[in-house]
N, C-alpha and C. Protein backbone atom coordinates (compact mmCIF):
# COMPACT_ATOMS: atom_id res chain seq x y z
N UNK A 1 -20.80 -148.35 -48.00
CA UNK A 1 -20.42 -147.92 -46.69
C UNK A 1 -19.22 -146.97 -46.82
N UNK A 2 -19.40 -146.01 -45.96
CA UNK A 2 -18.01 -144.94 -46.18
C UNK A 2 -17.31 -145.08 -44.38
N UNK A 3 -16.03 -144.85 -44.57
CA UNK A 3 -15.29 -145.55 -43.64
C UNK A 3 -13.96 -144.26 -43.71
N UNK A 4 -13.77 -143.91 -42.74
CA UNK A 4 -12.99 -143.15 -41.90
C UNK A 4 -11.46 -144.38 -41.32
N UNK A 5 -10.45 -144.10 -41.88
CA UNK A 5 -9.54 -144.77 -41.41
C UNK A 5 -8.50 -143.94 -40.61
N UNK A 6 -8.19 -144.31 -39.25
CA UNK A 6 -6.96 -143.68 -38.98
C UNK A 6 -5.51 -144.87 -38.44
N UNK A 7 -4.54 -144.80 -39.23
CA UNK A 7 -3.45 -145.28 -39.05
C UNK A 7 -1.81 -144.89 -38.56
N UNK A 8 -1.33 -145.34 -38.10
CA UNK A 8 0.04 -144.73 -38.47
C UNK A 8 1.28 -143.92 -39.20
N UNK A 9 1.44 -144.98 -40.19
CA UNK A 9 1.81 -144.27 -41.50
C UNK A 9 1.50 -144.37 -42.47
N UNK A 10 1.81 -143.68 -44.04
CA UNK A 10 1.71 -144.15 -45.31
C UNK A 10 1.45 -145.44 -45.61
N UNK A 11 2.56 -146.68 -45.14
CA UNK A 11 2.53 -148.14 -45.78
C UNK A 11 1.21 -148.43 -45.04
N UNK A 12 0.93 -148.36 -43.91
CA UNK A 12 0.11 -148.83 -43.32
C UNK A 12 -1.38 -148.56 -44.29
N UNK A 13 -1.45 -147.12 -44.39
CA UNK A 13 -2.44 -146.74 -44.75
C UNK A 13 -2.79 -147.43 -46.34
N UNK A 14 -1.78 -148.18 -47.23
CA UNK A 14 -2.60 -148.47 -48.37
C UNK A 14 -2.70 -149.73 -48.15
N UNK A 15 -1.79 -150.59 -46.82
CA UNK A 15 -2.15 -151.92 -47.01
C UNK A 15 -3.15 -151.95 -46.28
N UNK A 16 -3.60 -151.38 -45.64
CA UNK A 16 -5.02 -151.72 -44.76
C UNK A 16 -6.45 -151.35 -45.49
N UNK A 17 -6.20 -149.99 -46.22
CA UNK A 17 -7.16 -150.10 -47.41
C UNK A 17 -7.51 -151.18 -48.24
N UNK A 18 -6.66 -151.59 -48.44
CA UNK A 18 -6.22 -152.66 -49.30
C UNK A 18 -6.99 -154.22 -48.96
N UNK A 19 -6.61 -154.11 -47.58
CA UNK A 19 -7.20 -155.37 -47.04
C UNK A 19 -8.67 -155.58 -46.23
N UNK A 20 -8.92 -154.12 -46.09
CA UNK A 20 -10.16 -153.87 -45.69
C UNK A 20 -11.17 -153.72 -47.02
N UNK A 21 -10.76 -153.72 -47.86
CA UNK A 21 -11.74 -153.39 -49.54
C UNK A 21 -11.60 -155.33 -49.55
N UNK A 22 -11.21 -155.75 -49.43
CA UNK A 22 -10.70 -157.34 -49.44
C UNK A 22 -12.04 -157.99 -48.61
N UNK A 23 -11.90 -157.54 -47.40
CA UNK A 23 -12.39 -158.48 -46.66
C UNK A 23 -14.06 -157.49 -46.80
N UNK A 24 -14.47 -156.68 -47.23
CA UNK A 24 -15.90 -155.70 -47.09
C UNK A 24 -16.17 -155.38 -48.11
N UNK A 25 -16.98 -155.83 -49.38
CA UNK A 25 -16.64 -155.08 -51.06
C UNK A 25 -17.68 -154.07 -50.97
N UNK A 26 -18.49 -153.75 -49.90
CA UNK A 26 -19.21 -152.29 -50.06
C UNK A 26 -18.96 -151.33 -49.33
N UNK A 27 -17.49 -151.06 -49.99
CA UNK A 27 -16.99 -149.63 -49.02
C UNK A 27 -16.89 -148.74 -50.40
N UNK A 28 -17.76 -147.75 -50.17
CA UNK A 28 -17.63 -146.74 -51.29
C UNK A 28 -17.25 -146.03 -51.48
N UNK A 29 -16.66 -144.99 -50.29
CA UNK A 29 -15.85 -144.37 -49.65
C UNK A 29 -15.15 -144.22 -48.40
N UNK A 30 -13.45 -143.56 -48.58
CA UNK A 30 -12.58 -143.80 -47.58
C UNK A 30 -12.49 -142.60 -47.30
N UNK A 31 -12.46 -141.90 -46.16
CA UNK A 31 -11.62 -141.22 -45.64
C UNK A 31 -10.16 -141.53 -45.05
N UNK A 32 -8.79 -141.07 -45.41
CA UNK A 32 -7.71 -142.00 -45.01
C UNK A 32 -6.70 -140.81 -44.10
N UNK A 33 -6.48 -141.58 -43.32
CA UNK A 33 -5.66 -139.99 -42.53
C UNK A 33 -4.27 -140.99 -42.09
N UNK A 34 -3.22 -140.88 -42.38
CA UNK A 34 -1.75 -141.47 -41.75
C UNK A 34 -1.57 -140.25 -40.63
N UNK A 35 -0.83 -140.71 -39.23
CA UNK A 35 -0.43 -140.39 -38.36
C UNK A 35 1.05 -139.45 -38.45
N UNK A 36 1.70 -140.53 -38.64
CA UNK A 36 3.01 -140.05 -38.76
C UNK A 36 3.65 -141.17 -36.84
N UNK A 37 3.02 -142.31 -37.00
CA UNK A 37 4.08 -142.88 -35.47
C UNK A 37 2.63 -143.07 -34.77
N UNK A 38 2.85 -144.23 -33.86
CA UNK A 38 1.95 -144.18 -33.05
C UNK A 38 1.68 -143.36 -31.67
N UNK A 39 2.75 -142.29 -31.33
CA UNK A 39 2.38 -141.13 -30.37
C UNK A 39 1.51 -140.03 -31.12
N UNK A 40 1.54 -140.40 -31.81
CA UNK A 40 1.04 -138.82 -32.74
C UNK A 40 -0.59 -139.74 -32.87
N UNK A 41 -0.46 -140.85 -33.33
CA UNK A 41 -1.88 -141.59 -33.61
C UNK A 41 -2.90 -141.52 -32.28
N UNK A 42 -1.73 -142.00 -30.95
CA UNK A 42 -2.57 -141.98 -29.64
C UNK A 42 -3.23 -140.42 -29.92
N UNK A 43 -2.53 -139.03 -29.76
CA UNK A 43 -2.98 -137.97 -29.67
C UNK A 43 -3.27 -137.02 -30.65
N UNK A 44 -3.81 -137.82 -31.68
CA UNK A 44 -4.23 -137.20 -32.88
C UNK A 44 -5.35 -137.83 -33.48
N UNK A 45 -5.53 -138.70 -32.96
CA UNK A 45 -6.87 -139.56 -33.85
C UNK A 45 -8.02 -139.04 -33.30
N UNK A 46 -8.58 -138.50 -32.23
CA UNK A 46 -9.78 -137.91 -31.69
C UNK A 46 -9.92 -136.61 -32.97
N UNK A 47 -9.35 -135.94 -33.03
CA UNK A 47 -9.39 -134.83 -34.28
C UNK A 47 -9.37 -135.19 -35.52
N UNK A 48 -9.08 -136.67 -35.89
CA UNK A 48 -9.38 -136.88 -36.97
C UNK A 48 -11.08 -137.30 -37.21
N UNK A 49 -11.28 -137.99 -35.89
CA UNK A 49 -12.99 -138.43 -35.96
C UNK A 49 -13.44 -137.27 -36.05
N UNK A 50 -13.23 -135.94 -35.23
CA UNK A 50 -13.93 -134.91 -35.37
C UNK A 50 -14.41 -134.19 -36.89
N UNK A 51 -12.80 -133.84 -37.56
CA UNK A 51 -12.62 -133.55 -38.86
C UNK A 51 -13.98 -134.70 -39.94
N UNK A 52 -14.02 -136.00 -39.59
CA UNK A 52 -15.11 -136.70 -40.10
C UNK A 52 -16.27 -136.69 -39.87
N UNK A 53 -16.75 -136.50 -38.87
CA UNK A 53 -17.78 -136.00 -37.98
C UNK A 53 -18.57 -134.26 -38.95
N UNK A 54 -17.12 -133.40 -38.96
CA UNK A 54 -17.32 -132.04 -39.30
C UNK A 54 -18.18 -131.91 -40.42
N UNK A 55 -17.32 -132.74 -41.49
CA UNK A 55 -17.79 -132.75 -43.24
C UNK A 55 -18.98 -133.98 -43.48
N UNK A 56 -20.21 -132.91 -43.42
CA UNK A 56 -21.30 -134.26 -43.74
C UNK A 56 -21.40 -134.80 -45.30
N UNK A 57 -20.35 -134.05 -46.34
CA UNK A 57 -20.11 -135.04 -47.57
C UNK A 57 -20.00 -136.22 -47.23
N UNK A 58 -19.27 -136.58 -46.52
CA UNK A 58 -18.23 -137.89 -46.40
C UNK A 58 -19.46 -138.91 -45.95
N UNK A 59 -20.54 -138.10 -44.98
CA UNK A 59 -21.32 -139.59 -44.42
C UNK A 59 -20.28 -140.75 -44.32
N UNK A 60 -19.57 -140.56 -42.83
CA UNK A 60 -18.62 -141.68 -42.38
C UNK A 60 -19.92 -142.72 -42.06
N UNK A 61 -19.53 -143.41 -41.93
CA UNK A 61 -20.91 -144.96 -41.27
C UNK A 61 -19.41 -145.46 -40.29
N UNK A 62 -18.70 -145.49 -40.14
CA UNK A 62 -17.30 -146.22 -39.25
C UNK A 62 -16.32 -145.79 -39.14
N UNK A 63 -15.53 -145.65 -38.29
CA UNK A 63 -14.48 -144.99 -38.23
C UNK A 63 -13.46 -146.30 -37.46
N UNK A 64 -12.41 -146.44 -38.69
CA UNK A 64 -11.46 -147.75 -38.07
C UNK A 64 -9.86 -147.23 -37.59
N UNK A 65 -9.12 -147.25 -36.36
CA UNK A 65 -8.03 -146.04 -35.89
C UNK A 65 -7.22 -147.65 -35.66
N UNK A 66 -6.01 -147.98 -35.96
CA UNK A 66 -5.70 -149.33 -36.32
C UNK A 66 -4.19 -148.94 -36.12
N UNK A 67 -3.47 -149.61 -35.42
CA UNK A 67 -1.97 -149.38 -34.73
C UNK A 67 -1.39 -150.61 -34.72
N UNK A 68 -0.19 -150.61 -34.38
CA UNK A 68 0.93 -151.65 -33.95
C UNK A 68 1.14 -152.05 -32.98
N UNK A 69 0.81 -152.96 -32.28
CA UNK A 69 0.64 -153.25 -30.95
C UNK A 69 2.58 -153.84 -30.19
N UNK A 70 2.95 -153.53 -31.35
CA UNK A 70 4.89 -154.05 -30.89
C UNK A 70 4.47 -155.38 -30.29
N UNK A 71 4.05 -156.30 -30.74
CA UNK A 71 3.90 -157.69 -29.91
C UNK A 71 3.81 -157.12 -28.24
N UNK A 72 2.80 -156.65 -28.34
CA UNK A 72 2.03 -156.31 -26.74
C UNK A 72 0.98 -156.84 -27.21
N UNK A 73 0.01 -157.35 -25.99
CA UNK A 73 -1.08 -157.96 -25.98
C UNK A 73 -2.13 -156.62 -26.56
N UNK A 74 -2.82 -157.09 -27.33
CA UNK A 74 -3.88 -155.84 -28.23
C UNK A 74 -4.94 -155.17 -27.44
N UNK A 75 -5.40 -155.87 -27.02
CA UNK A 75 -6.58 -155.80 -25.32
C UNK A 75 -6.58 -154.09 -24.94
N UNK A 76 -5.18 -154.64 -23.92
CA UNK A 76 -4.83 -153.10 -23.11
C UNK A 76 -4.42 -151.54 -23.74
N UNK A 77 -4.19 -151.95 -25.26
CA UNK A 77 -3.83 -150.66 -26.28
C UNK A 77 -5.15 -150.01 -26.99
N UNK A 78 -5.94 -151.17 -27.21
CA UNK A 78 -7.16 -151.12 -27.58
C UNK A 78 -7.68 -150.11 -26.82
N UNK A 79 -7.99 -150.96 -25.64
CA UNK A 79 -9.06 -150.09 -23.97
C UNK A 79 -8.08 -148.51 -24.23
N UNK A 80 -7.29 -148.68 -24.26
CA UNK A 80 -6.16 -147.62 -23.94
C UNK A 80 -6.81 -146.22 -25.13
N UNK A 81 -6.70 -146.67 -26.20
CA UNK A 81 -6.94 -146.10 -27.33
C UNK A 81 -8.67 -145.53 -27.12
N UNK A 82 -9.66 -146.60 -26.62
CA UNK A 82 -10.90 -145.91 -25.82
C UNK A 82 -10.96 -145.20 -24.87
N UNK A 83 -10.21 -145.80 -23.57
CA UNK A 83 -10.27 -144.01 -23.08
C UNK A 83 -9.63 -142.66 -23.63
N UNK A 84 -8.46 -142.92 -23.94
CA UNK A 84 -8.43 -141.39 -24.94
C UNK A 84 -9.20 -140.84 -25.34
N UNK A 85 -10.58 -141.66 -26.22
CA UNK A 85 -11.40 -140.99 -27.19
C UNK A 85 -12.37 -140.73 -25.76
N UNK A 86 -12.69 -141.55 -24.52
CA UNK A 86 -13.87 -141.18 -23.43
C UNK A 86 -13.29 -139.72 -22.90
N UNK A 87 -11.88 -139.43 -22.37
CA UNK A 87 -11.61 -138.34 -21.84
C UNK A 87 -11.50 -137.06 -22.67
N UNK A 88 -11.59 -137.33 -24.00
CA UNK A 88 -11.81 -136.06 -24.93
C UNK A 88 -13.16 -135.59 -24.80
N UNK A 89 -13.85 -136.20 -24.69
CA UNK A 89 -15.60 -135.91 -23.85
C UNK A 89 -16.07 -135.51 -25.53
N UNK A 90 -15.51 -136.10 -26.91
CA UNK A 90 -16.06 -136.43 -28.14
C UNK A 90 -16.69 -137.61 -28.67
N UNK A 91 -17.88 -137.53 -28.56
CA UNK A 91 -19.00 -138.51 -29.17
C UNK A 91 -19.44 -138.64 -30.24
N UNK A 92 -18.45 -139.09 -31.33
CA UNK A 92 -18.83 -139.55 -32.86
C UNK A 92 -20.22 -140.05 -32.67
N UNK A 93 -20.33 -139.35 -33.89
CA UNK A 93 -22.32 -139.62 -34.20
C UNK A 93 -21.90 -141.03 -35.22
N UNK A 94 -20.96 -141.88 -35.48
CA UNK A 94 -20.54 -143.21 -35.87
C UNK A 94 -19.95 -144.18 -35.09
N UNK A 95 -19.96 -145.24 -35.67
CA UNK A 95 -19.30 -146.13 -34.70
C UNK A 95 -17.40 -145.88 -34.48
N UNK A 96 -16.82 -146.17 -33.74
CA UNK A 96 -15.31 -146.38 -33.78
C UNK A 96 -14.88 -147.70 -33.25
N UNK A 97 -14.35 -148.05 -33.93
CA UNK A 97 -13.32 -149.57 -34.08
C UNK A 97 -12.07 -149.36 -33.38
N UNK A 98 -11.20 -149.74 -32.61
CA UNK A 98 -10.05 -149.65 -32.16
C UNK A 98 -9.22 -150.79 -32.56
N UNK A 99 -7.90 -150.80 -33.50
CA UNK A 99 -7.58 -152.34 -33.73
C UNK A 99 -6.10 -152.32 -32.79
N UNK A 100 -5.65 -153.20 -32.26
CA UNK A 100 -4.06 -152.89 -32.36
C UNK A 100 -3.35 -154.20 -32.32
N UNK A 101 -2.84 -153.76 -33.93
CA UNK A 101 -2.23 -155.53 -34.81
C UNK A 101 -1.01 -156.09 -33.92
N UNK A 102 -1.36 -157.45 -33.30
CA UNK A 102 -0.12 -158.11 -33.01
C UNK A 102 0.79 -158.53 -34.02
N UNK A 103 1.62 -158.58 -34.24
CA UNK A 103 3.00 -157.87 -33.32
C UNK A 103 2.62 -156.28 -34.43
N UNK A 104 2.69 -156.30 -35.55
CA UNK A 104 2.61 -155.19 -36.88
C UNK A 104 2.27 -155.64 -38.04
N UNK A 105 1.94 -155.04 -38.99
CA UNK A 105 1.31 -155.22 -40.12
C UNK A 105 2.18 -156.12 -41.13
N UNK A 106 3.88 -155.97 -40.85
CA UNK A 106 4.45 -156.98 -41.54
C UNK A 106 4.12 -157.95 -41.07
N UNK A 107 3.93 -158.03 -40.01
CA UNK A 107 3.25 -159.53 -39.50
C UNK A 107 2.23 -160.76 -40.20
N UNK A 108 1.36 -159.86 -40.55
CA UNK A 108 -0.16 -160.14 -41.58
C UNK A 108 0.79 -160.22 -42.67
N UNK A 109 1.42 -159.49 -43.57
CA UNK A 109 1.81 -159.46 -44.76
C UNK A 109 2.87 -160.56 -45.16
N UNK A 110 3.62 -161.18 -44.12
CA UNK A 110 4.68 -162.69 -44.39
C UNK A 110 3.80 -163.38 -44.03
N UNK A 111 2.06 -163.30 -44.16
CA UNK A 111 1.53 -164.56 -43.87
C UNK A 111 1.48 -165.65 -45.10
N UNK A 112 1.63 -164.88 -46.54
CA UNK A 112 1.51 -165.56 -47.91
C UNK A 112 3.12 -164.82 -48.19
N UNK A 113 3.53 -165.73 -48.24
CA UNK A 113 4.78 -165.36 -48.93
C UNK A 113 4.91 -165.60 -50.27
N UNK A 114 3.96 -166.32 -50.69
CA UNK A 114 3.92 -166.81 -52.63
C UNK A 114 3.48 -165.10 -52.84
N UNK A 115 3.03 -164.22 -52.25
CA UNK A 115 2.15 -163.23 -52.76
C UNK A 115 3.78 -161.83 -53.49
N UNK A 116 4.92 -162.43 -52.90
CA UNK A 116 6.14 -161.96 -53.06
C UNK A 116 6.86 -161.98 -54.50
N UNK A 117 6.70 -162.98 -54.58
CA UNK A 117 7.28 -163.58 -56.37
C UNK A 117 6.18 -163.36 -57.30
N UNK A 118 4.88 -163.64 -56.82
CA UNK A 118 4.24 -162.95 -58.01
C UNK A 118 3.88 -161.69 -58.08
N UNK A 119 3.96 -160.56 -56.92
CA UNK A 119 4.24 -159.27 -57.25
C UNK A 119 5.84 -159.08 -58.12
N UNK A 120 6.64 -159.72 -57.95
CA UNK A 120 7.94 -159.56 -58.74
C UNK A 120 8.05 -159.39 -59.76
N UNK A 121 7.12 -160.62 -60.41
CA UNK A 121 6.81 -161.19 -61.32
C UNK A 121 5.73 -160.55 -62.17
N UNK A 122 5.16 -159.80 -61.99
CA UNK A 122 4.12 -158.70 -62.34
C UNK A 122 4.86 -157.55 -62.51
N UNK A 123 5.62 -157.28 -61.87
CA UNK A 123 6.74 -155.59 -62.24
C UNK A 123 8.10 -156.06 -63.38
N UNK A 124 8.21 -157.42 -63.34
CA UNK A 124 8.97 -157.69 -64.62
C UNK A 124 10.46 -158.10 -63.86
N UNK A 125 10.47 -158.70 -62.40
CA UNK A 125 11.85 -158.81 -62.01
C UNK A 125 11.11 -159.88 -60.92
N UNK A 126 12.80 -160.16 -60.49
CA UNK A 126 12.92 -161.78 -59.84
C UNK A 126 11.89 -162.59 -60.25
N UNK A 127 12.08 -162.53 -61.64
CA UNK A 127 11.33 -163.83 -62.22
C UNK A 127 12.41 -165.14 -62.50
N UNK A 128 11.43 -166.25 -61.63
CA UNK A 128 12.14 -167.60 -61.13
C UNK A 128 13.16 -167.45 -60.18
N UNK A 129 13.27 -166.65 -59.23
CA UNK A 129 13.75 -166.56 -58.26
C UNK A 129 13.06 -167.83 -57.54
N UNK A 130 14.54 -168.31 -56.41
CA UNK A 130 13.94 -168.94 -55.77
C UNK A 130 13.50 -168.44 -54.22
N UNK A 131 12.72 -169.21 -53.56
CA UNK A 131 11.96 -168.59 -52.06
C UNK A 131 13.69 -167.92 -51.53
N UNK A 132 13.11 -167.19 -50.69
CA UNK A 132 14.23 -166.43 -49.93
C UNK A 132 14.66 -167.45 -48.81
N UNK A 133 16.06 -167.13 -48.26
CA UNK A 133 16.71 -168.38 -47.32
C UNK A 133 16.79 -166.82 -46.07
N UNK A 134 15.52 -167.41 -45.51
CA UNK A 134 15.27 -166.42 -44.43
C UNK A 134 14.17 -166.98 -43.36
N UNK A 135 14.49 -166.97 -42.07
CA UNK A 135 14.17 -167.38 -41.09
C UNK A 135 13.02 -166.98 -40.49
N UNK A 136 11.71 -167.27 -40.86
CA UNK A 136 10.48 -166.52 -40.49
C UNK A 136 9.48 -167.26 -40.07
N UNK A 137 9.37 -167.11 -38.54
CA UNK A 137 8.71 -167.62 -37.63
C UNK A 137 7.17 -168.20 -38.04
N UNK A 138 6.41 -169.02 -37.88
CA UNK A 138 5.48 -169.59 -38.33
C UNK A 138 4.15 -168.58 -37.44
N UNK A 139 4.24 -167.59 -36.10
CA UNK A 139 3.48 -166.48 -36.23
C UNK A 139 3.80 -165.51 -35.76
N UNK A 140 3.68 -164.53 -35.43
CA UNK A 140 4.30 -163.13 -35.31
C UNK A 140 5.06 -162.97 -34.86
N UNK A 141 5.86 -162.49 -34.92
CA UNK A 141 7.14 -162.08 -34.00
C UNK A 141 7.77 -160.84 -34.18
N UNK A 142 8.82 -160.12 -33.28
CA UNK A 142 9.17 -159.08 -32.78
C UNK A 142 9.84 -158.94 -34.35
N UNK A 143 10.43 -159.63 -34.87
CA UNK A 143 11.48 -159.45 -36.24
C UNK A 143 10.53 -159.47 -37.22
N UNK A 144 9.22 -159.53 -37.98
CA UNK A 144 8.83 -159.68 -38.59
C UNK A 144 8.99 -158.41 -39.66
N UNK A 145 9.50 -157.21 -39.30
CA UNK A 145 9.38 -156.28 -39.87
C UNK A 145 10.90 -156.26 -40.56
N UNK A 146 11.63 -156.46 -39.87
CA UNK A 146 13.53 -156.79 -40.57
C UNK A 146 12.91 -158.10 -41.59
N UNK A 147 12.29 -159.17 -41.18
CA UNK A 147 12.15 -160.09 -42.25
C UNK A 147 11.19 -159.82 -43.57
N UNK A 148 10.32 -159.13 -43.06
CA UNK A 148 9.45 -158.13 -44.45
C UNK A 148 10.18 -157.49 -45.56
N UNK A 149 11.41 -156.90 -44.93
CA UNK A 149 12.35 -155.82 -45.78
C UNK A 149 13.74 -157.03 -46.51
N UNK A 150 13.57 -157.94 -45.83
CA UNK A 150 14.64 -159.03 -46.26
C UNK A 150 13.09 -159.54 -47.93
N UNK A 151 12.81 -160.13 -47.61
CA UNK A 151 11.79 -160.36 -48.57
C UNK A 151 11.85 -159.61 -49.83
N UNK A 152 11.33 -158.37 -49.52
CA UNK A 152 10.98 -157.44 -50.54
C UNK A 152 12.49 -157.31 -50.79
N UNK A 153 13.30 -157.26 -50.52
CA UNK A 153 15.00 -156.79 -50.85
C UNK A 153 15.25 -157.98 -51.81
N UNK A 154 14.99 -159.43 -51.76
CA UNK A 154 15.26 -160.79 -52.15
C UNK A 154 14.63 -160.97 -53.64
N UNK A 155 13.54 -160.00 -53.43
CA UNK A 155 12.27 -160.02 -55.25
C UNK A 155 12.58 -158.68 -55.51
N UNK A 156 13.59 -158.07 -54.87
CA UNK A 156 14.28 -156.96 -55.53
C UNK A 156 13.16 -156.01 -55.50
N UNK A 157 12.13 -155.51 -54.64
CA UNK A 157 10.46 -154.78 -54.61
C UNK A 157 11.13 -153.39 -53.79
N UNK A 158 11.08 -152.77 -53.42
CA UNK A 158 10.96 -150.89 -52.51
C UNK A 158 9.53 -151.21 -51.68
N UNK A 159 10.34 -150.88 -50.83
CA UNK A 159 9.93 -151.18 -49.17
C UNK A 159 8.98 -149.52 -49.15
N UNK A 160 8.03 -149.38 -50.85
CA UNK A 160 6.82 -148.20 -50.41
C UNK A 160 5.65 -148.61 -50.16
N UNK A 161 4.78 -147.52 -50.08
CA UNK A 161 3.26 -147.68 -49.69
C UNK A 161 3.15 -148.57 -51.13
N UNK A 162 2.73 -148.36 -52.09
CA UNK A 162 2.53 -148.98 -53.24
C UNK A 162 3.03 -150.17 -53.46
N UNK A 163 4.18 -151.01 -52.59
CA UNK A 163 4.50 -152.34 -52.72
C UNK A 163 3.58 -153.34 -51.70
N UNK A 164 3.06 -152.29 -50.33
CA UNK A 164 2.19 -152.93 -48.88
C UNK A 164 1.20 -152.81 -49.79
N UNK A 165 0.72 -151.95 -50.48
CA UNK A 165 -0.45 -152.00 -50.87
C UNK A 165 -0.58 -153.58 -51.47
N UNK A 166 0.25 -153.55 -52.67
CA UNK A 166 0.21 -154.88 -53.88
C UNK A 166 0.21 -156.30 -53.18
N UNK A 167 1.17 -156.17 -52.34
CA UNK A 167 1.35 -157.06 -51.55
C UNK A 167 -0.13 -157.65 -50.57
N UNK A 168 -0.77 -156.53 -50.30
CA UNK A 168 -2.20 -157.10 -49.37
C UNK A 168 -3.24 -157.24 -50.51
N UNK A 169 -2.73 -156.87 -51.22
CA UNK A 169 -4.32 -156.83 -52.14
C UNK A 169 -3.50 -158.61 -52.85
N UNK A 170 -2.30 -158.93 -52.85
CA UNK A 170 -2.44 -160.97 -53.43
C UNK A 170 -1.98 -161.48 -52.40
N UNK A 171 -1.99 -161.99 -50.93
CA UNK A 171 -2.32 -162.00 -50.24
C UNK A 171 -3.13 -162.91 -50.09
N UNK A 172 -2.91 -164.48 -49.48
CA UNK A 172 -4.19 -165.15 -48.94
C UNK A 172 -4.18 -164.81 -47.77
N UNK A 173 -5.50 -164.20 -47.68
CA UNK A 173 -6.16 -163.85 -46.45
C UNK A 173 -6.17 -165.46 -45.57
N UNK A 174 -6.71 -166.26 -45.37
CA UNK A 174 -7.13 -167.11 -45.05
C UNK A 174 -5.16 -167.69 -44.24
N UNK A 175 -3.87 -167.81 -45.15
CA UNK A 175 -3.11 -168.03 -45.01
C UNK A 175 -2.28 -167.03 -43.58
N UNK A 176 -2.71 -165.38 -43.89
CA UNK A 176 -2.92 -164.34 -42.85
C UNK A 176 -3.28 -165.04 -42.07
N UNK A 177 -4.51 -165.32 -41.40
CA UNK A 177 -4.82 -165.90 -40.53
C UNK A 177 -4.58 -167.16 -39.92
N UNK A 178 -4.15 -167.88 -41.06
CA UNK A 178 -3.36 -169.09 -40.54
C UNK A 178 -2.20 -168.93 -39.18
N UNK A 179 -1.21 -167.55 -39.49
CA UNK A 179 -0.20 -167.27 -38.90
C UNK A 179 -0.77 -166.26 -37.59
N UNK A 180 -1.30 -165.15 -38.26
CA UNK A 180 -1.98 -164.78 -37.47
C UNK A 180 -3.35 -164.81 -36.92
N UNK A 181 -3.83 -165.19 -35.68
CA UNK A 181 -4.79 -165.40 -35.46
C UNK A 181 -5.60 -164.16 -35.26
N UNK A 182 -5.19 -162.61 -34.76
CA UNK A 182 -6.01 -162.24 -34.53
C UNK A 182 -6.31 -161.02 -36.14
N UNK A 183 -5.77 -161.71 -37.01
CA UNK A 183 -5.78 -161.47 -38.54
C UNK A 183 -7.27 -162.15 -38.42
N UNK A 184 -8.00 -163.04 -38.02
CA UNK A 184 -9.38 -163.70 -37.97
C UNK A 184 -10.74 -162.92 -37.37
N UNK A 185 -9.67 -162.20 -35.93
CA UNK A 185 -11.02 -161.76 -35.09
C UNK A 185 -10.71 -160.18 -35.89
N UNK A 186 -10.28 -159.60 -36.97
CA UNK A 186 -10.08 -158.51 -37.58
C UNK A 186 -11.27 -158.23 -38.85
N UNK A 187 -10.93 -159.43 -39.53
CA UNK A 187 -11.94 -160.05 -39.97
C UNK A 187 -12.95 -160.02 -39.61
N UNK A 188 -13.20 -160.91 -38.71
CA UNK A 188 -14.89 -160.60 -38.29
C UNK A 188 -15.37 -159.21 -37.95
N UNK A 189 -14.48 -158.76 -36.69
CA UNK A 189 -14.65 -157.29 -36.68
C UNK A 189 -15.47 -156.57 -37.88
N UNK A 190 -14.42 -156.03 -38.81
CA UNK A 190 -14.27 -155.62 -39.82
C UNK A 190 -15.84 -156.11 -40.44
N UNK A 191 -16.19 -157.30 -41.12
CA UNK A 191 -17.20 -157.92 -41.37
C UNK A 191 -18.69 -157.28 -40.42
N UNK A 192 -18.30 -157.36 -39.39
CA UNK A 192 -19.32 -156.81 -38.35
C UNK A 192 -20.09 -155.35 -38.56
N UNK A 193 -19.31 -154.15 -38.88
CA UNK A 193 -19.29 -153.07 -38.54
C UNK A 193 -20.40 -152.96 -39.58
């Protein structure tokens, strides 16, 4: 399956690769487009379906446009994110997915926190460190993203695309969803398409 992603930014874009190759193992190809912010995503992602749409190499089969919902209910950003694409009067010859992650993607990513020390521990630092003495809500919350950067600061990791990536790819999914629930109906989604 080849899959058209549109996201926000950089980090976003390799941990969601990341976790979408996770949860779907027949994606053969990505198209990956970062935003740069979610104003630019609201009014830039219709031109990215197009641009996928344009190049029949790619044979998109899905197109997934996946945001930060700032701990707003996902529902109304979602719908929100569909009419945009209805009033552009552009009709992908594929399907389109609309996600928008409660609260943000650090959210999903402090769902396994063991997945922290053994990325550490794989780059050759904070080995036997102990867990971080940091206050992190049992499911999403508005701070999850200050407590993400406390984390990665604690196993001594750089807060880049290449650490979100490592980080989603060890990762219990299942633990994700523990915290976050709609880490489950993403899942299925995802599974669905």
């Amino acid at each position: 399956m080849n899959v058209g992603i549109v996201v926000e930014g950089q980090n976003d874009l390799v941990a969601y690769l990341r976790l979408i190759q996770r949860i779907r193992n027949d994606i053969t190809g990505c198209q990956l487009r970062p935003c740069g912010g979610k104003s630019r995503l609201k009014n830039g992602f219709v031109n990215f379906l197009r641009e996928f749409q344009r190049n029949p190499a790619w044979q998109i089969d899905v197109a997934l446009v996946i945001r930060d919902s700032d701990c707003s209910s996902p529902q109304p950003i979602e719908d929100q994110l569909q009419d945009v694409l209805g009033v552009s009067g552009f009709t992908p010859q594929f399907p389109v997915e609309f996600f928008a992650i409660p609260c943000m993607l650090e959210s999903w990513l402090l769902g396994d926190l063991g997945a922290f020390p053994t990325l550490a521990a794989q780059r050759g630092h904070g080995v036997g460190m102990g867990p971080p003495n940091i206050q992190i809500a049992n499911s999403n919350s508005s701070g999850d993203k200050d407590a993400f950067l406390q984390v990665l600061s604690h196993f001594m990791l750089p807060a880049t695309p290449a650490v979100y990536g490592e980080v989603a790819a060890l990762a219990n999914l299942a633990l994700i969803g523990n915290r976050c629930t709609y880490f489950r109906e993403f899942m299925r989604r995802i599974r669905a398409v």
